[in-house]
Protein backbone atom coordinates (compact mmCIF):
# COMPACT_ATOMS: atom_id res chain seq x y z
CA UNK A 1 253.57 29.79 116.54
CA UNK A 2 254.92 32.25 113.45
CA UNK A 3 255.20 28.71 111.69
CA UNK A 4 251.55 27.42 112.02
CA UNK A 5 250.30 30.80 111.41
CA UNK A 6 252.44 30.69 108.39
CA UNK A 7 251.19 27.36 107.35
CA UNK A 8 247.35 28.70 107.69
CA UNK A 9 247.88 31.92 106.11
CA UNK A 10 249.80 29.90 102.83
CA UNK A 11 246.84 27.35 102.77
CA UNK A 12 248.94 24.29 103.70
CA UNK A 13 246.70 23.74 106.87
CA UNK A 14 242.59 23.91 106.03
CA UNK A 15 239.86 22.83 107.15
CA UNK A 16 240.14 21.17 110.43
CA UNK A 17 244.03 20.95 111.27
CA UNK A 18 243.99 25.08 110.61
CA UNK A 19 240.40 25.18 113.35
CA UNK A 20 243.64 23.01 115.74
CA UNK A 21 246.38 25.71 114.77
CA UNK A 22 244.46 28.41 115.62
CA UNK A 23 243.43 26.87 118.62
CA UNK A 24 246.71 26.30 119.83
CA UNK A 25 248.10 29.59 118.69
CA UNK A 26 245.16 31.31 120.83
CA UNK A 27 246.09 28.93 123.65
CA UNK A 28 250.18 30.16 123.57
CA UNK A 29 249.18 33.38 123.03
CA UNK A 30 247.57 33.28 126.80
CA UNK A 31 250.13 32.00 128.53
CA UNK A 32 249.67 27.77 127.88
CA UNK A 33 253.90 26.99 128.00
CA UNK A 34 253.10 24.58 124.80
CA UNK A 35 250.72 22.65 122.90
CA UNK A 36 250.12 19.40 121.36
CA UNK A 37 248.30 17.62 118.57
CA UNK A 38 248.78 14.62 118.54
CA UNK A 39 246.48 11.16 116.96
CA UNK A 40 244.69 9.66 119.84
CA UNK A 41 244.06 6.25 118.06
CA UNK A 42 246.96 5.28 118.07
CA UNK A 43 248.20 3.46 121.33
CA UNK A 44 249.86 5.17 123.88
CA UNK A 45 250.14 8.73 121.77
CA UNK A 46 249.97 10.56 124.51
CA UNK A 47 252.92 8.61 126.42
CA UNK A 48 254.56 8.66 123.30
CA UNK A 49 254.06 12.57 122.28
CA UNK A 50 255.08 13.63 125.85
CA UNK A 51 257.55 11.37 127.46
CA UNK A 52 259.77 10.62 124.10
CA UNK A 53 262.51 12.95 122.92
CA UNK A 54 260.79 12.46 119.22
CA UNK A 55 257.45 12.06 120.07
CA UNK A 56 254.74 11.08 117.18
CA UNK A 57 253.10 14.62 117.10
CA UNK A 58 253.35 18.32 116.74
CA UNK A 59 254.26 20.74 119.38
CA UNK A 60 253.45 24.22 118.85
CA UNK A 61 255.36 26.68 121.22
CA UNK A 62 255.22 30.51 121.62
CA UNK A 63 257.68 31.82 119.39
CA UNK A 64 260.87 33.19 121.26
CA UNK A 65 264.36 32.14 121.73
CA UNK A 66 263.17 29.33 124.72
CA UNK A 67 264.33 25.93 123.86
CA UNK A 68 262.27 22.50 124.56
CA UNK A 69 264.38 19.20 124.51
């Protein structure tokens, strides 16, 4: 989370993708393990994001010393 509140706070993320950070930064904050944004035209993001060690999207988790393969 200290990164995408870093990357709204800097001005890298505007507009709509900060309105998604903040979103998911509100959702960690209250006890959601981890969040993610992914593109849902694309086939099979969501199998992709969640069941791939890569994924396609971005995973925002509550910053502490946990560890997500």
């Amino acid at each position: 989370t200290s990164e995408a509140e870093s990357l709204i706070k800097d001005g890298t993320a505007n507009g709509g993708m900060a309105v998604k950070l903040e979103n998911c930064i509100l959702a960690v904050s209250n006890g959601v393990e981890r969040v993610h944004i992914i593109n849902g035209l694309h086939p099979h993001s969501l199998l992709k994001e969640v069941l791939t060690k890569r994924g396609i999207g971005t995973m925002i988790i509550k910053k502490n010393n946990d560890v997500y393969d």
